[in-house]
PDB file of N, CA and C in Angstrom:
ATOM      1  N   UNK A   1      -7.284  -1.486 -17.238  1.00  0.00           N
ATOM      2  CA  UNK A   1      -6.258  -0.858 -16.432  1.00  0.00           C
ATOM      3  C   UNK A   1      -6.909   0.286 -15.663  1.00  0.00           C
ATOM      4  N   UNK A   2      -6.736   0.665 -14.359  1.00  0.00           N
ATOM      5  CA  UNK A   2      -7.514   1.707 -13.207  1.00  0.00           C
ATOM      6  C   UNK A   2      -6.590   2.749 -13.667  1.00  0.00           C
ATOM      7  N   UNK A   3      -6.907   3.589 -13.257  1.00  0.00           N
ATOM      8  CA  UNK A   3      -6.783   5.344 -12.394  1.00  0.00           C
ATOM      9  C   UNK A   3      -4.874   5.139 -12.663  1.00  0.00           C
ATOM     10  N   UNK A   4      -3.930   4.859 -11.572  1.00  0.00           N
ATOM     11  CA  UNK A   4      -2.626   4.645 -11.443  1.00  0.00           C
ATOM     12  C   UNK A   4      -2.244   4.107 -12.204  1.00  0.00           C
ATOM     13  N   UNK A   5      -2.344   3.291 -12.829  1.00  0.00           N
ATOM     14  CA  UNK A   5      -1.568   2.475 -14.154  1.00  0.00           C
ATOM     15  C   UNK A   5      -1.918   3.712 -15.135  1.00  0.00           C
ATOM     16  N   UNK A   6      -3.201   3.876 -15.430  1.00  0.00           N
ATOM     17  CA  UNK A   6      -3.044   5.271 -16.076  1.00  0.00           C
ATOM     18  C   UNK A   6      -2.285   6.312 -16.521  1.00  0.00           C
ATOM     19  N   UNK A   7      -2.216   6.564 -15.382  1.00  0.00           N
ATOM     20  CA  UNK A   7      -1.116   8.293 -14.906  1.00  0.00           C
ATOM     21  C   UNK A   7       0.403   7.090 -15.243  1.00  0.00           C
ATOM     22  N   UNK A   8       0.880   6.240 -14.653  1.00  0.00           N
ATOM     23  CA  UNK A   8       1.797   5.902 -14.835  1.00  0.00           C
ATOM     24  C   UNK A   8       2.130   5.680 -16.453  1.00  0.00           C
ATOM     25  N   UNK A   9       1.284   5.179 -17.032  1.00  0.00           N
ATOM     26  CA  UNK A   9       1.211   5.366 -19.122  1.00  0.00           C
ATOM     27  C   UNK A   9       1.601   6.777 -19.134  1.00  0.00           C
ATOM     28  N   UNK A  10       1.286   7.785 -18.704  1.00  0.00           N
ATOM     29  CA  UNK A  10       1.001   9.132 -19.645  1.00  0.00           C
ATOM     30  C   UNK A  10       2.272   9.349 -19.322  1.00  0.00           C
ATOM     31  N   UNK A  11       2.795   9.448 -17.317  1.00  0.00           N
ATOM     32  CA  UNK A  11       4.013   9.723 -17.110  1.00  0.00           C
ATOM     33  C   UNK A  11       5.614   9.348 -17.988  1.00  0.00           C
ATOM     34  N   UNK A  12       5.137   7.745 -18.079  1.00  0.00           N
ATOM     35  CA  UNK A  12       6.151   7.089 -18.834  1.00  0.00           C
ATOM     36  C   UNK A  12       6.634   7.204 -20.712  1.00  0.00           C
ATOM     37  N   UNK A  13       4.819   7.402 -20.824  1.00  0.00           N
ATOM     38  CA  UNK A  13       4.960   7.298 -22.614  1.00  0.00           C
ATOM     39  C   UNK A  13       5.962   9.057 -23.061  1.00  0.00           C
ATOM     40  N   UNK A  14       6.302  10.053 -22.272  1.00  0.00           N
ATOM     41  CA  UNK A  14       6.346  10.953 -22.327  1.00  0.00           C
ATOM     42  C   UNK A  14       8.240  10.674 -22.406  1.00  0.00           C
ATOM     43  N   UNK A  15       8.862   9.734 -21.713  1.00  0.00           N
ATOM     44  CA  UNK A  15       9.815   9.741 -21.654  1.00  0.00           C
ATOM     45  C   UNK A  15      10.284   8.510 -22.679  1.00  0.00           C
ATOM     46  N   UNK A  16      11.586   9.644 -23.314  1.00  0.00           N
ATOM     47  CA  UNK A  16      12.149   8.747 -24.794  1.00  0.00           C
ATOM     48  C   UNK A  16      13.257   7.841 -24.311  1.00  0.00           C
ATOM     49  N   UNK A  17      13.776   7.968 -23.058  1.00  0.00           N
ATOM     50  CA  UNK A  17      15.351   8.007 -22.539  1.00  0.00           C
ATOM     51  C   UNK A  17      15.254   6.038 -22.779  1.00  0.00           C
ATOM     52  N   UNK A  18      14.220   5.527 -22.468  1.00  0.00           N
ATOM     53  CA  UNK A  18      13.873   4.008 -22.052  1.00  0.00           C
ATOM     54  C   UNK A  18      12.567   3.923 -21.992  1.00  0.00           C
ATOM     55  N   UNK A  19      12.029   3.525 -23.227  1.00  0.00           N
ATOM     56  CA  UNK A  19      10.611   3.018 -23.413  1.00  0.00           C
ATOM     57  C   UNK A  19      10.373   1.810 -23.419  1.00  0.00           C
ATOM     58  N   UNK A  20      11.237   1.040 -23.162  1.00  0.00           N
ATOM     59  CA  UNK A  20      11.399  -0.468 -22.670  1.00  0.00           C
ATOM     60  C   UNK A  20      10.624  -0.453 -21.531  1.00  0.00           C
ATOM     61  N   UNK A  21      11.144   0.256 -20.631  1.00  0.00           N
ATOM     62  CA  UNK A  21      10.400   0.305 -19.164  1.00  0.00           C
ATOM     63  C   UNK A  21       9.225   0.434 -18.926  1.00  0.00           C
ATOM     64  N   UNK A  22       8.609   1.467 -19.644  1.00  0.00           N
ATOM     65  CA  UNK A  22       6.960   1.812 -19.235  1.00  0.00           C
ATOM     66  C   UNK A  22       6.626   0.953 -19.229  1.00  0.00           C
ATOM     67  N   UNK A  23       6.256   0.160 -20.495  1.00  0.00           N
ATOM     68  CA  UNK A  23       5.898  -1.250 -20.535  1.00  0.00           C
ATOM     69  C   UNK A  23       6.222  -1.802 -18.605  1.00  0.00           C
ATOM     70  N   UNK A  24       6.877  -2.219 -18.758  1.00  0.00           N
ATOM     71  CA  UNK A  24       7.623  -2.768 -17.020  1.00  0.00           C
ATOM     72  C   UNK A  24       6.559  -2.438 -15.962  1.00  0.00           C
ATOM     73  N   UNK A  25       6.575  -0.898 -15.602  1.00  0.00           N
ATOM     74  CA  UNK A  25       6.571  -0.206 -14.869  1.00  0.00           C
ATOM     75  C   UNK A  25       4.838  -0.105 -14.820  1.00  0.00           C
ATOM     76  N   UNK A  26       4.416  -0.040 -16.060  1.00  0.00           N
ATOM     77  CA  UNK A  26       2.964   0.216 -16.092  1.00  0.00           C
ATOM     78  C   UNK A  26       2.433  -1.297 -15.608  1.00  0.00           C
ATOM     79  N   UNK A  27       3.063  -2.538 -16.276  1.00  0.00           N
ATOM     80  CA  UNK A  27       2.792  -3.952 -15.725  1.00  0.00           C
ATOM     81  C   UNK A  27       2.797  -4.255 -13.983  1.00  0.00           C
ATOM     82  N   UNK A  28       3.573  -3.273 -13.371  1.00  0.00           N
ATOM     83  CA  UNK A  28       4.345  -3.527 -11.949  1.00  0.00           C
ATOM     84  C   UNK A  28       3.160  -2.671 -11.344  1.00  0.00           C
ATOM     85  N   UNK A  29       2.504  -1.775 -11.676  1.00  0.00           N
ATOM     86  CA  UNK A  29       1.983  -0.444 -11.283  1.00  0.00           C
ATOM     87  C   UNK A  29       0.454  -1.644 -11.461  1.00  0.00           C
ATOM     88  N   UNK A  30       0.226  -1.869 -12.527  1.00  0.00           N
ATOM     89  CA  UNK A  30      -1.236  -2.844 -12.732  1.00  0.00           C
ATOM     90  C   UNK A  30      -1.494  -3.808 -11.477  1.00  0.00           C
ATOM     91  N   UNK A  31      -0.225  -4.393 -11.543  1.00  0.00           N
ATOM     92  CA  UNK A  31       0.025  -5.680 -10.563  1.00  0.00           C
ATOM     93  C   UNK A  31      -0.423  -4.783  -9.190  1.00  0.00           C
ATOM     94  N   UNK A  32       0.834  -4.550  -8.420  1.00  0.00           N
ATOM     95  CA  UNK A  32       0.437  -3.384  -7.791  1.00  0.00           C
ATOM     96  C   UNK A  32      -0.755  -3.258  -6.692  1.00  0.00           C
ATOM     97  N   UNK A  33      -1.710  -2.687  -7.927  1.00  0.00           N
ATOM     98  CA  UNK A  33      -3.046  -2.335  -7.811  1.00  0.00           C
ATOM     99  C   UNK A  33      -4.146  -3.424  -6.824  1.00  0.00           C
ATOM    100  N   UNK A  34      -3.948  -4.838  -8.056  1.00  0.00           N
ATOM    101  CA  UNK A  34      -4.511  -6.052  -8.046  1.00  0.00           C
ATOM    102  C   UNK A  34      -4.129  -6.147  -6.288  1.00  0.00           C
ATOM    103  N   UNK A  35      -2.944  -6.239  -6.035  1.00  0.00           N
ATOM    104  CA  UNK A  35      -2.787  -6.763  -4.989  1.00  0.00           C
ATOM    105  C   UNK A  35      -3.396  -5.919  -3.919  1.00  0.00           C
ATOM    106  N   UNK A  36      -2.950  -4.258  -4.018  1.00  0.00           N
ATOM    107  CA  UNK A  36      -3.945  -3.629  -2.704  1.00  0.00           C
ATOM    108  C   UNK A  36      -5.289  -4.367  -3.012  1.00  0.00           C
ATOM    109  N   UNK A  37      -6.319  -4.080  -3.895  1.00  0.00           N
ATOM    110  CA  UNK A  37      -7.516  -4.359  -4.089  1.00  0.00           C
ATOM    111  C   UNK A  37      -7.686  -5.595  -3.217  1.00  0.00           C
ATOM    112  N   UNK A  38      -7.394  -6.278  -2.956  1.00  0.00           N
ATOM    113  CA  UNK A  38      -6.843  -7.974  -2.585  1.00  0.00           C
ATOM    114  C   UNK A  38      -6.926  -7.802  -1.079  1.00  0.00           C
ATOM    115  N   UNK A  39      -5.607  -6.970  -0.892  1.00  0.00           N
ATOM    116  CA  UNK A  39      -5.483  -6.995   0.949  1.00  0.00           C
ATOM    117  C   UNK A  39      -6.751  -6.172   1.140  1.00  0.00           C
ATOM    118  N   UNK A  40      -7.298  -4.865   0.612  1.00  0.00           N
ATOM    119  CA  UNK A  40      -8.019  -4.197   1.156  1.00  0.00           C
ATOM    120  C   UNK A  40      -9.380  -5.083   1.673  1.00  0.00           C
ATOM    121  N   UNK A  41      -9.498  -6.163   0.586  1.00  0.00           N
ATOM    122  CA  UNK A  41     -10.855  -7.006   0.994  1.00  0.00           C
ATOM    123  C   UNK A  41     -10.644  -7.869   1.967  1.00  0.00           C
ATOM    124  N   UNK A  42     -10.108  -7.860   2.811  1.00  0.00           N
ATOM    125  CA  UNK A  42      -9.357  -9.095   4.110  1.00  0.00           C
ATOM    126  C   UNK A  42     -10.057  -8.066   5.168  1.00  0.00           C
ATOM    127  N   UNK A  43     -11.019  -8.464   5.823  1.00  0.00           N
ATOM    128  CA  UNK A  43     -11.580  -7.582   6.994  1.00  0.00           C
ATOM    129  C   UNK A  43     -10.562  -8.350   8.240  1.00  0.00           C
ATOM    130  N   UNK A  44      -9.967  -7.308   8.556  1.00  0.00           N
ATOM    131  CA  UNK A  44      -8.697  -7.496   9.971  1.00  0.00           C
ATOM    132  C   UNK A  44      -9.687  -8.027  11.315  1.00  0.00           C
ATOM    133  N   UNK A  45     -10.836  -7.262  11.305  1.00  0.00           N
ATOM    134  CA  UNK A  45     -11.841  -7.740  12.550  1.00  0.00           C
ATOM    135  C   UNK A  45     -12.343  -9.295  12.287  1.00  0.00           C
ATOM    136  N   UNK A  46     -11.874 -10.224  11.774  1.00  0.00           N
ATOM    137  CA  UNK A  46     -12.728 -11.212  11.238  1.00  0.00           C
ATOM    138  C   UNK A  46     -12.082 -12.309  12.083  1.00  0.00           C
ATOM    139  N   UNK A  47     -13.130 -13.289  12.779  1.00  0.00           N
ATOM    140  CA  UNK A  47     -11.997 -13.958  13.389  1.00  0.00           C
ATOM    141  C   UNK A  47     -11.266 -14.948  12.103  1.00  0.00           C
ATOM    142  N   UNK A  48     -11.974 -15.123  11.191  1.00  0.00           N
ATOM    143  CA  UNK A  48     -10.940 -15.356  10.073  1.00  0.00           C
ATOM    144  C   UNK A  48      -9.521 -15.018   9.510  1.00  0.00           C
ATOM    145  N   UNK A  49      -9.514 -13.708  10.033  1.00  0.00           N
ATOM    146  CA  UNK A  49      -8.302 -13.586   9.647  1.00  0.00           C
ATOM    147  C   UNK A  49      -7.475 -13.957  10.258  1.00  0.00           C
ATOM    148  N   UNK A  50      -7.436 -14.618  11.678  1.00  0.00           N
ATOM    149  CA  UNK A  50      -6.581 -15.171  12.561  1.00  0.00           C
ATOM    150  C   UNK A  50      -6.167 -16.924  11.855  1.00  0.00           C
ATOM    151  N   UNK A  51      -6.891 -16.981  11.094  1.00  0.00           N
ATOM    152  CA  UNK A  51      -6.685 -18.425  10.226  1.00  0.00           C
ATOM    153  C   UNK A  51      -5.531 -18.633   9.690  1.00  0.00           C
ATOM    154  N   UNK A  52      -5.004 -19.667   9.579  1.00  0.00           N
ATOM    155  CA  UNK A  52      -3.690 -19.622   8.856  1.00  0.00           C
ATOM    156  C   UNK A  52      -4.043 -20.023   7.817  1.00  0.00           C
ATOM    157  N   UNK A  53      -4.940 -19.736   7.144  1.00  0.00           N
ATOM    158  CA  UNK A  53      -4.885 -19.893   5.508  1.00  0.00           C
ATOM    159  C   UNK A  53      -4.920 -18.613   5.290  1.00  0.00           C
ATOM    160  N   UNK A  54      -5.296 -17.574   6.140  1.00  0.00           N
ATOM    161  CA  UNK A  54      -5.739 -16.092   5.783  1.00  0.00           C
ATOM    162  C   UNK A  54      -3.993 -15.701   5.681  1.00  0.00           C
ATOM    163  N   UNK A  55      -3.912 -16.070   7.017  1.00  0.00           N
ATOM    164  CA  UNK A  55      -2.425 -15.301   6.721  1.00  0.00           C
ATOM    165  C   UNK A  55      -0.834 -15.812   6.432  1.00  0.00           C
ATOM    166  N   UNK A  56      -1.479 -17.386   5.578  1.00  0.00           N
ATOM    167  CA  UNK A  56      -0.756 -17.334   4.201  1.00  0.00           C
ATOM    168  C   UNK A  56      -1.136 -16.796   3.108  1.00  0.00           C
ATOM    169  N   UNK A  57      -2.206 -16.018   3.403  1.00  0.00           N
ATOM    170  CA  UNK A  57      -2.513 -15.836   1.755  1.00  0.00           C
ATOM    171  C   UNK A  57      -2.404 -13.983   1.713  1.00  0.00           C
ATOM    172  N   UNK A  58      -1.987 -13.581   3.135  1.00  0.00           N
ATOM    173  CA  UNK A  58      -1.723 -12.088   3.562  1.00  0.00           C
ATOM    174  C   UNK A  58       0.048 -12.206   2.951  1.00  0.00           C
ATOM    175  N   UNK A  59       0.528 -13.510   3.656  1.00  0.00           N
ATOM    176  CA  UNK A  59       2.127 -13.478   3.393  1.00  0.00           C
ATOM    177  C   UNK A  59       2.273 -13.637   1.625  1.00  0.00           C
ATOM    178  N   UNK A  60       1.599 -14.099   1.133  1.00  0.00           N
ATOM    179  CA  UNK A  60       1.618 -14.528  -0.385  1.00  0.00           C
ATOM    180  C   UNK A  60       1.634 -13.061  -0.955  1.00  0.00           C
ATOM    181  N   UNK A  61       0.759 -12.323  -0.483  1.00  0.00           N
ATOM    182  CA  UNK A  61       0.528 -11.190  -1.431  1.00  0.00           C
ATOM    183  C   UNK A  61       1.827  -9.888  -1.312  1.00  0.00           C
ATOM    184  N   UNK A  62       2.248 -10.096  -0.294  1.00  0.00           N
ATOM    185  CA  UNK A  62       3.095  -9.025   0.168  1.00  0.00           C
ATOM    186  C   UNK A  62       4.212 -10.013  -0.042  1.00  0.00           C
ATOM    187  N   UNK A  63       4.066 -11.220  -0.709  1.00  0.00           N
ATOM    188  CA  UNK A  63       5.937 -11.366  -0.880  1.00  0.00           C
ATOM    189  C   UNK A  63       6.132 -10.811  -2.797  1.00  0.00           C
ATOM    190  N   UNK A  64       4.376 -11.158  -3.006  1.00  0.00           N
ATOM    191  CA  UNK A  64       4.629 -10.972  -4.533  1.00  0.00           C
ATOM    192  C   UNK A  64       4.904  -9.060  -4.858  1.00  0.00           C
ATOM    193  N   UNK A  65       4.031  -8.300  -4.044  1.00  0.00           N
ATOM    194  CA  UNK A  65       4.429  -7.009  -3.848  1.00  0.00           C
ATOM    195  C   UNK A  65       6.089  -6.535  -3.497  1.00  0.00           C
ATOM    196  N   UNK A  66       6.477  -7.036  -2.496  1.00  0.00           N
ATOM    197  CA  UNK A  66       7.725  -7.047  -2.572  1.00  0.00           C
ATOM    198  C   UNK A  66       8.839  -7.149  -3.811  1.00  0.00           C
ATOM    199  N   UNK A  67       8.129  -8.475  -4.464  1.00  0.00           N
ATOM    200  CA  UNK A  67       9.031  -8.489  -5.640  1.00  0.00           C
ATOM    201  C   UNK A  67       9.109  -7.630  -6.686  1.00  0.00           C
ATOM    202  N   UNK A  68       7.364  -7.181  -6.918  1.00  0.00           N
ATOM    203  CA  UNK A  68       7.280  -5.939  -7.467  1.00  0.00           C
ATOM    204  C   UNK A  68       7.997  -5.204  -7.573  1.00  0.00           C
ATOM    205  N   UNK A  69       8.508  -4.377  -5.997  1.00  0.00           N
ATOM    206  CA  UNK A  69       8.970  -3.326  -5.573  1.00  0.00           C
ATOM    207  C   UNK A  69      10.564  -3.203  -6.227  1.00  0.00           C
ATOM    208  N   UNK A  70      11.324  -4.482  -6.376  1.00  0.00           N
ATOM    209  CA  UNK A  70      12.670  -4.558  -6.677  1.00  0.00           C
ATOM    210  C   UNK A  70      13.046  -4.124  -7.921  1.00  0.00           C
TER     211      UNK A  70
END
């Protein structure tokens, strides 16, 4: 687990109200991560990325982020 999932453990384990969640939240926060790491490696200058496999696989990541987000 990186840096942000981290801080998100310490933030969460601290709160008694719903410790169901951290769990959640630290999983969503991991995920998250995975996915920037992901887009960040997609060089935008590439004529690759004009590919439509690139940018199904740009739409893939940001629908699963999205779901995250909910």
């Amino acid at each position: 687990m990186s840096g942000l999932a981290d801080d998100v453990r310490g933030i969460t384990s601290n709160s008694a109200n719903q410790p169901g969640n951290a769990d959640d939240v630290i999983s969503r926060v991991a995920e998250l991560e995975e996915i920037v790491r992901e887009l960040a490696s997609i060089d935008l200058a590439s004529p690759r990325f004009s590919s439509p496999a690139t940018r199904v696989a740009v739409q893939n990541l940001a629908a699963r982020a999205k779901a995250l987000l909910k």
